[in-house]
PDB file of N, CA and C in Angstrom:
ATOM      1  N   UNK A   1       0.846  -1.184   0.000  1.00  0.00           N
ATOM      2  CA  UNK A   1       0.000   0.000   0.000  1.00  0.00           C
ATOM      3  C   UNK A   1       0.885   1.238   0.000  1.00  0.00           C
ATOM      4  N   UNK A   2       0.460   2.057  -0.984  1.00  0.00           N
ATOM      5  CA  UNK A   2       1.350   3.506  -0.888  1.00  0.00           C
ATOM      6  C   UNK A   2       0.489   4.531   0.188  1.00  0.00           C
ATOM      7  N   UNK A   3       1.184   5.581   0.697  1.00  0.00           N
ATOM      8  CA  UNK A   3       0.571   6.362   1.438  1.00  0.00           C
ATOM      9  C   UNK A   3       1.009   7.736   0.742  1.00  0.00           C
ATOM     10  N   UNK A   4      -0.122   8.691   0.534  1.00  0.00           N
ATOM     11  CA  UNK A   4       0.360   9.930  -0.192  1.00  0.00           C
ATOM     12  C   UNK A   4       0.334  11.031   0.790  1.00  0.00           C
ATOM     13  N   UNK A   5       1.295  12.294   0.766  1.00  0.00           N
ATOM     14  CA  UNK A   5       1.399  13.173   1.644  1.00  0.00           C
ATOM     15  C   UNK A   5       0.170  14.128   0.699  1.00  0.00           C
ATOM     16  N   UNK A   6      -0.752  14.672   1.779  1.00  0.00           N
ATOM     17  CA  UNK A   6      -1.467  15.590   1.180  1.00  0.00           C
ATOM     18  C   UNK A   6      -1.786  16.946   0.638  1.00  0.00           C
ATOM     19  N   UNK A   7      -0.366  16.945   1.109  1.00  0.00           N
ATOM     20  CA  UNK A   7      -0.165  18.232   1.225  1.00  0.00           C
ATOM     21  C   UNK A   7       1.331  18.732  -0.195  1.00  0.00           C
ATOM     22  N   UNK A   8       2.259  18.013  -0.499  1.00  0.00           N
ATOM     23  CA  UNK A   8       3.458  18.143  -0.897  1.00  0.00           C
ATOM     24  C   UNK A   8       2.843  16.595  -2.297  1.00  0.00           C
ATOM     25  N   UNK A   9       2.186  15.611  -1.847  1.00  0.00           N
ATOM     26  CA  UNK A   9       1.755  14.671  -2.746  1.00  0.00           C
ATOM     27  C   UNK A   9       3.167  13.654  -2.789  1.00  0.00           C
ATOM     28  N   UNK A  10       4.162  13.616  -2.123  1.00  0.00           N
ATOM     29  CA  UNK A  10       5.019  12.610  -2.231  1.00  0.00           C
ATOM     30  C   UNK A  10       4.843  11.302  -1.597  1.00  0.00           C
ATOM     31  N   UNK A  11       5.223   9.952  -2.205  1.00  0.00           N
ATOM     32  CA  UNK A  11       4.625   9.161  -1.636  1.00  0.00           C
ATOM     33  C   UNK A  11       5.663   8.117  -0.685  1.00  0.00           C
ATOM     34  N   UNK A  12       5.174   7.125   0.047  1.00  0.00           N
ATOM     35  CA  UNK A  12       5.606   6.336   1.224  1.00  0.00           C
ATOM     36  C   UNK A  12       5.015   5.052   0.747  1.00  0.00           C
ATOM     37  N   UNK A  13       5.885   4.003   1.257  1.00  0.00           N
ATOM     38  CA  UNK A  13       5.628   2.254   1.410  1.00  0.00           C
ATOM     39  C   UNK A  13       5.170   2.344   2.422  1.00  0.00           C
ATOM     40  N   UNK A  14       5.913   2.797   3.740  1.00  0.00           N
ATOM     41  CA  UNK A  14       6.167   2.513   4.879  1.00  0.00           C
ATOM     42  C   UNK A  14       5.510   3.465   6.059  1.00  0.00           C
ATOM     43  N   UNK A  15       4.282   3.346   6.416  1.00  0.00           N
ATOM     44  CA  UNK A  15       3.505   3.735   7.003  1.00  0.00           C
ATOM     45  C   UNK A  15       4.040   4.746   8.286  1.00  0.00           C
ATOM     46  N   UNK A  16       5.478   4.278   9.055  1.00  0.00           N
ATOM     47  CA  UNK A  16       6.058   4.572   9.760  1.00  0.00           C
ATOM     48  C   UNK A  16       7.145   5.995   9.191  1.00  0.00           C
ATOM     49  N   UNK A  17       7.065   5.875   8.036  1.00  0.00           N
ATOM     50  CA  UNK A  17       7.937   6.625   7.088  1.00  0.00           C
ATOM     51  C   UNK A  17       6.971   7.757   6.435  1.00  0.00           C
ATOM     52  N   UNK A  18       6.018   7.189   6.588  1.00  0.00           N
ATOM     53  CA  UNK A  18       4.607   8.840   6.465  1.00  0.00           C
ATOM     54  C   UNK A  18       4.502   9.444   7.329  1.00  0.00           C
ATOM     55  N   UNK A  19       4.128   9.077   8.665  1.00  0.00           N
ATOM     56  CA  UNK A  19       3.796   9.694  10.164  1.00  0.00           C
ATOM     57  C   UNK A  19       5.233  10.566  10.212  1.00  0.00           C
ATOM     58  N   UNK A  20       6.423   9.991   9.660  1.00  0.00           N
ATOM     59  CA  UNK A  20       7.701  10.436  10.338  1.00  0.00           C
ATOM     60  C   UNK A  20       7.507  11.558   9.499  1.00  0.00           C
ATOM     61  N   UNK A  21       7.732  11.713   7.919  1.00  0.00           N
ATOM     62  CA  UNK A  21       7.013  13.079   7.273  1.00  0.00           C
ATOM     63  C   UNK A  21       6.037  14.017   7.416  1.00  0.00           C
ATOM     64  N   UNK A  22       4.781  13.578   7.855  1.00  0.00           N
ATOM     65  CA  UNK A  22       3.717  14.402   8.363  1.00  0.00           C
ATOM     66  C   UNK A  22       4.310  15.341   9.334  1.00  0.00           C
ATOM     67  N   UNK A  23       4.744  14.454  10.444  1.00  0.00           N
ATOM     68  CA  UNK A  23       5.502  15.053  11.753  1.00  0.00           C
ATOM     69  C   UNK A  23       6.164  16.073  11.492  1.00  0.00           C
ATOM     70  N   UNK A  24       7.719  15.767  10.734  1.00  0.00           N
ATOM     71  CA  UNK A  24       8.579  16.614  10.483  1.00  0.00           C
ATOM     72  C   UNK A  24       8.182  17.863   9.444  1.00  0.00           C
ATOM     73  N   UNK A  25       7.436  17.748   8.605  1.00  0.00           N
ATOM     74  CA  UNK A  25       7.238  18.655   7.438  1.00  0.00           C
ATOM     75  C   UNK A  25       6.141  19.508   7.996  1.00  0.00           C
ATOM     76  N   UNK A  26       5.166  19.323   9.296  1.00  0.00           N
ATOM     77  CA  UNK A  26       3.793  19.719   9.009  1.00  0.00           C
ATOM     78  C   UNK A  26       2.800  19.756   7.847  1.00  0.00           C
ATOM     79  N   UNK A  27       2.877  19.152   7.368  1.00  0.00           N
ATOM     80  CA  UNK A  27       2.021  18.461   6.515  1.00  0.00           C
ATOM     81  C   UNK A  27       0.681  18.057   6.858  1.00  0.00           C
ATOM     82  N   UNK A  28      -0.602  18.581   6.752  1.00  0.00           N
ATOM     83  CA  UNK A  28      -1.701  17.503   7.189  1.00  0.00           C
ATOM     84  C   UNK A  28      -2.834  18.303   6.141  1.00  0.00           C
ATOM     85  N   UNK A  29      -4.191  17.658   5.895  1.00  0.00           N
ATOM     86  CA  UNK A  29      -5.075  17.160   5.406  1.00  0.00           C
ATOM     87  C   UNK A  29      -6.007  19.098   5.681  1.00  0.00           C
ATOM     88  N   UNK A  30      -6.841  19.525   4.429  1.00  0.00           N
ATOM     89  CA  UNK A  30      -7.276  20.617   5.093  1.00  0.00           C
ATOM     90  C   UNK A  30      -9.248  20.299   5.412  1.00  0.00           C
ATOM     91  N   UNK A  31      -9.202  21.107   6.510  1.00  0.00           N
ATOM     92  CA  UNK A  31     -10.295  21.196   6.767  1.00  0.00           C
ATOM     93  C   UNK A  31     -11.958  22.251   6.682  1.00  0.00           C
ATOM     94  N   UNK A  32     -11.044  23.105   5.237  1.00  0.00           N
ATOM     95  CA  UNK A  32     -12.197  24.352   5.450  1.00  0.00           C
ATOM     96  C   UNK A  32     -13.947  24.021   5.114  1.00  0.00           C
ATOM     97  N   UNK A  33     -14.564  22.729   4.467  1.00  0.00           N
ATOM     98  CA  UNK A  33     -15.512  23.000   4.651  1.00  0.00           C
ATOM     99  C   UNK A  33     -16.110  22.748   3.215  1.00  0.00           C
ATOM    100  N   UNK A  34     -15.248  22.766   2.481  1.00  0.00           N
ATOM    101  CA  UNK A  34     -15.452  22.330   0.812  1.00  0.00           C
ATOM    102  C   UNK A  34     -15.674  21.011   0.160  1.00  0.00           C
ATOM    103  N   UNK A  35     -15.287  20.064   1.310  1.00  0.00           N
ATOM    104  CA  UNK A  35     -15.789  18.810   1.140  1.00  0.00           C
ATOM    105  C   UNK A  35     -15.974  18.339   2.280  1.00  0.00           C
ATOM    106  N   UNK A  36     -17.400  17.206   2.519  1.00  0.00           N
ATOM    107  CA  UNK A  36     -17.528  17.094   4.169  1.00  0.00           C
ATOM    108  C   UNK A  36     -16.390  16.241   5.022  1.00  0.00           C
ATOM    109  N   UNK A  37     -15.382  15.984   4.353  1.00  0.00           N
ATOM    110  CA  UNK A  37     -14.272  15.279   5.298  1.00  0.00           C
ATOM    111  C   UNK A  37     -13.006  16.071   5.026  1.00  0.00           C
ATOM    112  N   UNK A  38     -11.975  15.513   5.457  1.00  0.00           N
ATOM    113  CA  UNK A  38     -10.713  16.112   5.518  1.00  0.00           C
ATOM    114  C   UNK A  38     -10.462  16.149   4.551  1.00  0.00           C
ATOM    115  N   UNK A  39      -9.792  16.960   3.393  1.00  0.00           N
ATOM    116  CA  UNK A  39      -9.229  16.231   2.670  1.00  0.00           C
ATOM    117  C   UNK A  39      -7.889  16.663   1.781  1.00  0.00           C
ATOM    118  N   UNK A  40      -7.830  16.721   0.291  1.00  0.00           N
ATOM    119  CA  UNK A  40      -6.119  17.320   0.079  1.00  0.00           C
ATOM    120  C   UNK A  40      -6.433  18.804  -0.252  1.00  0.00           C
ATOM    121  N   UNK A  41      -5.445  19.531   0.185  1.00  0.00           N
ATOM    122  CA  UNK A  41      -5.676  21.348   0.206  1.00  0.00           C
ATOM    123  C   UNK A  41      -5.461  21.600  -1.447  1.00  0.00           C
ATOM    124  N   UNK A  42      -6.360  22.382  -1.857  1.00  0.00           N
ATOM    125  CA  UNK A  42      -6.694  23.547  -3.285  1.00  0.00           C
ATOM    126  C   UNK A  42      -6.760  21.938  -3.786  1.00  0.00           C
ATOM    127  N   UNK A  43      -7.744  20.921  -3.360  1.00  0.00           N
ATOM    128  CA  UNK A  43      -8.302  20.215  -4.375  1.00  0.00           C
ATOM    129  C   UNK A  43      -9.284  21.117  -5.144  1.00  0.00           C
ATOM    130  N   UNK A  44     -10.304  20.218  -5.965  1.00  0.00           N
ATOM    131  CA  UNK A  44     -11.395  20.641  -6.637  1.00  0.00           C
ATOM    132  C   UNK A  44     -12.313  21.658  -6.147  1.00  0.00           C
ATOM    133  N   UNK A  45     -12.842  21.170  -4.608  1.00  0.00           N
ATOM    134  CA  UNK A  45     -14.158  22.073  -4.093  1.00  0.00           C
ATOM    135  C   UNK A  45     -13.535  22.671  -2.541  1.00  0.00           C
ATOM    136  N   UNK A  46     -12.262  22.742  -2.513  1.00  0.00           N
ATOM    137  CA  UNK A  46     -11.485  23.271  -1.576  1.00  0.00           C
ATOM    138  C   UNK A  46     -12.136  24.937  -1.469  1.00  0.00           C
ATOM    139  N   UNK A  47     -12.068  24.799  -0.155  1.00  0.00           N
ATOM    140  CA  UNK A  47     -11.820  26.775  -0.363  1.00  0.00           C
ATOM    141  C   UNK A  47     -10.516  27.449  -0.417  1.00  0.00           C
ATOM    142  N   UNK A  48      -9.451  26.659  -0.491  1.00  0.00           N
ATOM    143  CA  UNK A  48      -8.048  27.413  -0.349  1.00  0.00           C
ATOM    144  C   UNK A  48      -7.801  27.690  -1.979  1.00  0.00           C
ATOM    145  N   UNK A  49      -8.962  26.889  -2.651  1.00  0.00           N
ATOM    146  CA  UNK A  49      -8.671  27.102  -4.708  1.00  0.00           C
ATOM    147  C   UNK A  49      -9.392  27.965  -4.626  1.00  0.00           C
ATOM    148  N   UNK A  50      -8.507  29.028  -6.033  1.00  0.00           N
ATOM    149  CA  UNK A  50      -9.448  30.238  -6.446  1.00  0.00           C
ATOM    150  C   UNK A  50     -10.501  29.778  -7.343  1.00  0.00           C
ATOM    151  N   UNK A  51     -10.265  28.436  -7.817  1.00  0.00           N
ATOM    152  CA  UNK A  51     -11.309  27.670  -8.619  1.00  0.00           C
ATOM    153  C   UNK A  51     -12.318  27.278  -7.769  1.00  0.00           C
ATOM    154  N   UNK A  52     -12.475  26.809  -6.852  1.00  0.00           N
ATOM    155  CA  UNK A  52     -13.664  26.092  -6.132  1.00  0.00           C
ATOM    156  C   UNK A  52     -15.068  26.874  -6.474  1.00  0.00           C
ATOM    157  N   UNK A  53     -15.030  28.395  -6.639  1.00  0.00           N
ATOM    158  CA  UNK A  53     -16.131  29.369  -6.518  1.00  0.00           C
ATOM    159  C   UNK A  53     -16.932  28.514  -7.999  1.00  0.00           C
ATOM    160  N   UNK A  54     -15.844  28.594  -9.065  1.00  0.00           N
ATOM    161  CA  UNK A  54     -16.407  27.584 -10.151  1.00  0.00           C
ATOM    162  C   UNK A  54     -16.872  26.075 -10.133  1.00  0.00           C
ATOM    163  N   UNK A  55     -16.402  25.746  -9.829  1.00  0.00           N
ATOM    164  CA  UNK A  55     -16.747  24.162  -9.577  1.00  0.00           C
ATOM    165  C   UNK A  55     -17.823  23.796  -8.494  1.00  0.00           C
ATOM    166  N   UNK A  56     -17.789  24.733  -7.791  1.00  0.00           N
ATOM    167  CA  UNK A  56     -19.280  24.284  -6.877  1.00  0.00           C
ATOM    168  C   UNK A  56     -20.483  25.171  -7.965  1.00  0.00           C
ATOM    169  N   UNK A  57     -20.155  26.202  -8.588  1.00  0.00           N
ATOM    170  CA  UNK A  57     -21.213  26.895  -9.421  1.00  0.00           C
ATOM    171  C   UNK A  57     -21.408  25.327 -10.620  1.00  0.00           C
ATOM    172  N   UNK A  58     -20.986  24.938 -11.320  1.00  0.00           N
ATOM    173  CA  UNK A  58     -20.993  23.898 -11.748  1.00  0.00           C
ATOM    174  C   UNK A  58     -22.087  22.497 -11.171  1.00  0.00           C
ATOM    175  N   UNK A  59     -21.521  22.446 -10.247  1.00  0.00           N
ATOM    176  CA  UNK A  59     -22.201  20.821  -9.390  1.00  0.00           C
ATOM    177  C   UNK A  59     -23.535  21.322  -8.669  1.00  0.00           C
ATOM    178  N   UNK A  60     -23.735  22.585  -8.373  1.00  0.00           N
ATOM    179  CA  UNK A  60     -25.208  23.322  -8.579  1.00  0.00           C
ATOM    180  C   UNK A  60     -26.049  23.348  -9.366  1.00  0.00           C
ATOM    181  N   UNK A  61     -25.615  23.138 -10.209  1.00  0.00           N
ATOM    182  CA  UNK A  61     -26.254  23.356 -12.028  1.00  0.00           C
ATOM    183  C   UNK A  61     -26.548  24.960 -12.788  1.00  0.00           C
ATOM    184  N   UNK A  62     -25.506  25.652 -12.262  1.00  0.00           N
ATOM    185  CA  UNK A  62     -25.451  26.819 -13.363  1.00  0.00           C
ATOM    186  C   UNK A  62     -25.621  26.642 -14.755  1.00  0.00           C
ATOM    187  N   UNK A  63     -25.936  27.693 -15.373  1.00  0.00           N
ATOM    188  CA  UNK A  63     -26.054  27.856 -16.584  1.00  0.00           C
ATOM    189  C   UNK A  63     -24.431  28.084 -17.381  1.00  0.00           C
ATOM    190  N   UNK A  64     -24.446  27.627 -18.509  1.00  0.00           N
ATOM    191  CA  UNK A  64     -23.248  27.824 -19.003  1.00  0.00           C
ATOM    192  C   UNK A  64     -22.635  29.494 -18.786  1.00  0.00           C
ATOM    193  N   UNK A  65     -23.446  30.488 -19.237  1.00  0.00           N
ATOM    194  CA  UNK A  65     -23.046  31.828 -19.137  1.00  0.00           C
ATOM    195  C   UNK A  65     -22.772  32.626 -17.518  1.00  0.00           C
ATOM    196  N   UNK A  66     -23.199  31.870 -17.034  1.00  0.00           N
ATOM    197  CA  UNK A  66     -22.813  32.239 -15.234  1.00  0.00           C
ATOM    198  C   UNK A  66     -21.433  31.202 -15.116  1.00  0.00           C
ATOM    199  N   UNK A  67     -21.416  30.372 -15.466  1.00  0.00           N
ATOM    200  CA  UNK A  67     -19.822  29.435 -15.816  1.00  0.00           C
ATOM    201  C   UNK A  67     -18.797  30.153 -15.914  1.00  0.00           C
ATOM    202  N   UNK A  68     -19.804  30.955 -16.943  1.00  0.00           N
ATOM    203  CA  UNK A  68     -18.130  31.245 -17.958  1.00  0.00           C
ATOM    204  C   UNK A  68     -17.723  32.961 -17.693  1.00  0.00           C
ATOM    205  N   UNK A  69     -19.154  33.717 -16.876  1.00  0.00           N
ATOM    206  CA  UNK A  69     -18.615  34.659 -15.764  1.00  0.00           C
ATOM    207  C   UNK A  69     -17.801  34.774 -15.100  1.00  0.00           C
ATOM    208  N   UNK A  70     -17.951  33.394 -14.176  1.00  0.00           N
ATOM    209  CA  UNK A  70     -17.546  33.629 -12.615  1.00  0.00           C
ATOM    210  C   UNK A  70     -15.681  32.797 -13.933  1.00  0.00           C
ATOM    211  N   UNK A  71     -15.843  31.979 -14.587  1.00  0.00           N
ATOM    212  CA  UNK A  71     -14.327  31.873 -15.082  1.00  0.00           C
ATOM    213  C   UNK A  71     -13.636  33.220 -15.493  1.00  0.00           C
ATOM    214  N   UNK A  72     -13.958  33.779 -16.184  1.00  0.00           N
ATOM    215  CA  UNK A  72     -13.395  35.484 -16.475  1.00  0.00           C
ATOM    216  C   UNK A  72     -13.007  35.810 -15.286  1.00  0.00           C
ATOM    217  N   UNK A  73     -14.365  36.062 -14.275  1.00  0.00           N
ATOM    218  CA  UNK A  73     -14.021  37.217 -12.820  1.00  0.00           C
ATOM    219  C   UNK A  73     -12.306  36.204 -12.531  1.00  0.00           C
ATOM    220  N   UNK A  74     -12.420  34.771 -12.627  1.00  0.00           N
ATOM    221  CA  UNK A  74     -11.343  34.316 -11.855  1.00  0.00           C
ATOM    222  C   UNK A  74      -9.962  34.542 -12.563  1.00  0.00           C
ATOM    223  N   UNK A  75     -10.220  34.725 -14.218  1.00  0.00           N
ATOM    224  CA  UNK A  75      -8.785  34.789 -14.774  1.00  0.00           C
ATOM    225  C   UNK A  75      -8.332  36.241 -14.570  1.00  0.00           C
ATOM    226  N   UNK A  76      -9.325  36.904 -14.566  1.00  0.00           N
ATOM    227  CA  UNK A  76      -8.872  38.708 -14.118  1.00  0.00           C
ATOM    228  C   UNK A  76      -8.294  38.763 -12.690  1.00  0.00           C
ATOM    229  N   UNK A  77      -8.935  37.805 -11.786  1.00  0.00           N
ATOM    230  CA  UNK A  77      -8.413  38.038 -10.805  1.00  0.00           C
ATOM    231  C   UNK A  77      -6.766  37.577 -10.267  1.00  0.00           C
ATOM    232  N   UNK A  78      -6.499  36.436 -11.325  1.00  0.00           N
ATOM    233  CA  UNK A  78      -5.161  35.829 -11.445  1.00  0.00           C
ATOM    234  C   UNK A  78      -4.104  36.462 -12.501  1.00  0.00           C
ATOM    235  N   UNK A  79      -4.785  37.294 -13.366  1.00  0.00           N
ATOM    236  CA  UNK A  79      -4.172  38.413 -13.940  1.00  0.00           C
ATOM    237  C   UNK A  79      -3.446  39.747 -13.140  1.00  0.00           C
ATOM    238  N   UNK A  80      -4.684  40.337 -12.541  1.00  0.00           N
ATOM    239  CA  UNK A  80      -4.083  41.602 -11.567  1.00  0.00           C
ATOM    240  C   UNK A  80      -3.321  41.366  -9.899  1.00  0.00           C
ATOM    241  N   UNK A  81      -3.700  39.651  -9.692  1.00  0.00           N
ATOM    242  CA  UNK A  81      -3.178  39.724  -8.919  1.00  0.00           C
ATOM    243  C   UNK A  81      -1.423  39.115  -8.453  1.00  0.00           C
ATOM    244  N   UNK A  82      -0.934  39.402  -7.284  1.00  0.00           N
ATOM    245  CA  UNK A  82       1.071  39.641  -7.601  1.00  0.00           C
ATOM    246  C   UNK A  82       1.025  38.229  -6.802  1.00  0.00           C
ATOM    247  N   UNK A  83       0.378  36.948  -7.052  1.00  0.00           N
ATOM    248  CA  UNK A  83       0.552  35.554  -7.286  1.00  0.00           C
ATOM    249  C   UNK A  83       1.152  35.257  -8.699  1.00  0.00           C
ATOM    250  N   UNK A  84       2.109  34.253  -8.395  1.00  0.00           N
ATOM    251  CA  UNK A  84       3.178  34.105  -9.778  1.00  0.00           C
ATOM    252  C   UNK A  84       2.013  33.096 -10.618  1.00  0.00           C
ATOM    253  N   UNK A  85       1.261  31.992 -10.189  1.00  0.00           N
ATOM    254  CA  UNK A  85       0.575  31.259 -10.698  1.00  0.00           C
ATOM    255  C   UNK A  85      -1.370  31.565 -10.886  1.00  0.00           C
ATOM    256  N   UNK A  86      -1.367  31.010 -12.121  1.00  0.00           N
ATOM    257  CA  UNK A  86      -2.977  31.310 -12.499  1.00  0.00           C
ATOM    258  C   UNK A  86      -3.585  30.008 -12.393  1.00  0.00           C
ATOM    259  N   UNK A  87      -4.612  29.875 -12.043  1.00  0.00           N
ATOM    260  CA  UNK A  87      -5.450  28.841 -11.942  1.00  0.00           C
ATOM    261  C   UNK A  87      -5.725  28.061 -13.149  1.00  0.00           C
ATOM    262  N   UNK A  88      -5.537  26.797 -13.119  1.00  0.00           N
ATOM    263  CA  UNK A  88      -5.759  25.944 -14.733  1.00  0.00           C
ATOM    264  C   UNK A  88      -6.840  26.652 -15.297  1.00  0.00           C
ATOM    265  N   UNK A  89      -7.926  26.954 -14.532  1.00  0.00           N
ATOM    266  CA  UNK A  89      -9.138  27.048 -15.079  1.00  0.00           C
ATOM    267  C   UNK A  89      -8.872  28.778 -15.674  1.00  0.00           C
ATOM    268  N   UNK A  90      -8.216  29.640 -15.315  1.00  0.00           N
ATOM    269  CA  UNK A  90      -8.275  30.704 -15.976  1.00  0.00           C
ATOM    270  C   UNK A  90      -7.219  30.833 -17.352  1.00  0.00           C
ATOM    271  N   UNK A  91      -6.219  29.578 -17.308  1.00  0.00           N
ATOM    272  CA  UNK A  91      -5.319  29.301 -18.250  1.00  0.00           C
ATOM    273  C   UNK A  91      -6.433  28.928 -19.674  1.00  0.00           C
ATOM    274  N   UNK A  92      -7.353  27.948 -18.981  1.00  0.00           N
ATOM    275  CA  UNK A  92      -8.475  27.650 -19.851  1.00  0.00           C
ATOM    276  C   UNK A  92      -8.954  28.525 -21.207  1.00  0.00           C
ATOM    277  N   UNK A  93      -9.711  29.606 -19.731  1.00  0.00           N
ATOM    278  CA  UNK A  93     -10.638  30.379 -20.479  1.00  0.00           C
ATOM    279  C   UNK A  93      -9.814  31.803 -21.052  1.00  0.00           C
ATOM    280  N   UNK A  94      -8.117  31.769 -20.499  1.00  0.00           N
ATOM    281  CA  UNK A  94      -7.829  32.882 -21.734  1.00  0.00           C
ATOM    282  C   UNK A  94      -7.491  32.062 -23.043  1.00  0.00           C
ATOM    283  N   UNK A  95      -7.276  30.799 -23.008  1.00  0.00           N
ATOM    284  CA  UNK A  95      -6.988  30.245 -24.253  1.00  0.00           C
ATOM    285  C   UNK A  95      -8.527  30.236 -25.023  1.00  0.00           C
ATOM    286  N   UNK A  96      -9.932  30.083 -24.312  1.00  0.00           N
ATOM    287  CA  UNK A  96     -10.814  29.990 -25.027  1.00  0.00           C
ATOM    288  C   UNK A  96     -11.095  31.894 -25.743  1.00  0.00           C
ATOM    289  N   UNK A  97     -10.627  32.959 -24.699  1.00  0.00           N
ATOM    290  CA  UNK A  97     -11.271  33.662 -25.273  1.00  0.00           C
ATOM    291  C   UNK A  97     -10.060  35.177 -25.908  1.00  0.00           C
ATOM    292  N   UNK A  98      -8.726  33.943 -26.359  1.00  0.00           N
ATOM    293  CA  UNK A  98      -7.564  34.461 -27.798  1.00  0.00           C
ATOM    294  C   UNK A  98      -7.954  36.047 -27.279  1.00  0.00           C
ATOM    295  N   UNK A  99      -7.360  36.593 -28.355  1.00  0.00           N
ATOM    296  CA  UNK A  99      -6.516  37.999 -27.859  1.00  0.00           C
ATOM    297  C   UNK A  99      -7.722  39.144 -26.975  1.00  0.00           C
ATOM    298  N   UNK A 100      -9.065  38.644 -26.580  1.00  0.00           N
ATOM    299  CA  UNK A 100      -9.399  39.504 -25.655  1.00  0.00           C
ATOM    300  C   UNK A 100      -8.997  39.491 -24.393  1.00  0.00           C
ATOM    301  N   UNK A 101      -8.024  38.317 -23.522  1.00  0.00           N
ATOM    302  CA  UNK A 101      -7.807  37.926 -22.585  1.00  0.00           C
ATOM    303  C   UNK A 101      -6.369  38.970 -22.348  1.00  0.00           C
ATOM    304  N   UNK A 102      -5.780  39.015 -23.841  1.00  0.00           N
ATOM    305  CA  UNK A 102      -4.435  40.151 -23.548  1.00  0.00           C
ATOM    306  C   UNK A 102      -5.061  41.273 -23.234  1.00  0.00           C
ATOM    307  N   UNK A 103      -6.056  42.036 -23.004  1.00  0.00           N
ATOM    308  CA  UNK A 103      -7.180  42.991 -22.680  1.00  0.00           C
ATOM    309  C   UNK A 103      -7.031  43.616 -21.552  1.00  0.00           C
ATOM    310  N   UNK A 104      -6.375  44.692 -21.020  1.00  0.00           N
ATOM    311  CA  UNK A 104      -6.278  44.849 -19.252  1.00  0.00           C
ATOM    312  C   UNK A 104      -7.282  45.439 -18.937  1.00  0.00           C
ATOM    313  N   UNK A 105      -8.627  45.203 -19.538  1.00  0.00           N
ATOM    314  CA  UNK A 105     -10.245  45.863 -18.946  1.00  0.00           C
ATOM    315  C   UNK A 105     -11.405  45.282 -19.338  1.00  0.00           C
TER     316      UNK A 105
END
């Protein structure tokens, strides 16, 4: 059985050899509320992802055009903001929406 760190995603045989990583690294499982158990941080419906706001609009049953809103609000927001990384999902939707995304308004 492998054991995965949830946090860093590296993996362990040796069960004794995870706990010893958890320990040392602080490493553990997040709990905000985005899924009803513990689970790995800026997964899918995490609140620590700037994506989650999308993906729960999604599993609600939004309409495509409230989708593809709240995706814009998120690539603008990974645009102006001084985080080095953009969210897959706003990588997405500037590739879907070509040179208006080079657009600073």
């Amino acid at each position: 059985m492998m054991f995965r760190c949830p946090d860093c995603r590296t993996r362990r045989k040796d069960y004794g050899l995870f706990t010893q990583h958890l320990k040392s690294s602080g490493h553990r499982k997040c709990g905000c509320g985005g899924y009803p158990y513990a689970h790995r941080p800026c997964s899918r419906y995490c609140h620590k992802s700037q994506a989650s706001v999308y993906h729960e609009a999604a599993r609600r049953g939004e309409s495509h055009e409230v989708l593809h809103e709240i995706a814009i609000e998120l690539m603008l927001d990974a645009t102006f903001s001084t985080e080095r990384r953009k969210p897959a999902l706003a990588i997405r939707v500037e590739a879907e929406l070509g040179e208006l995304a080079d657009c600073p308004f």
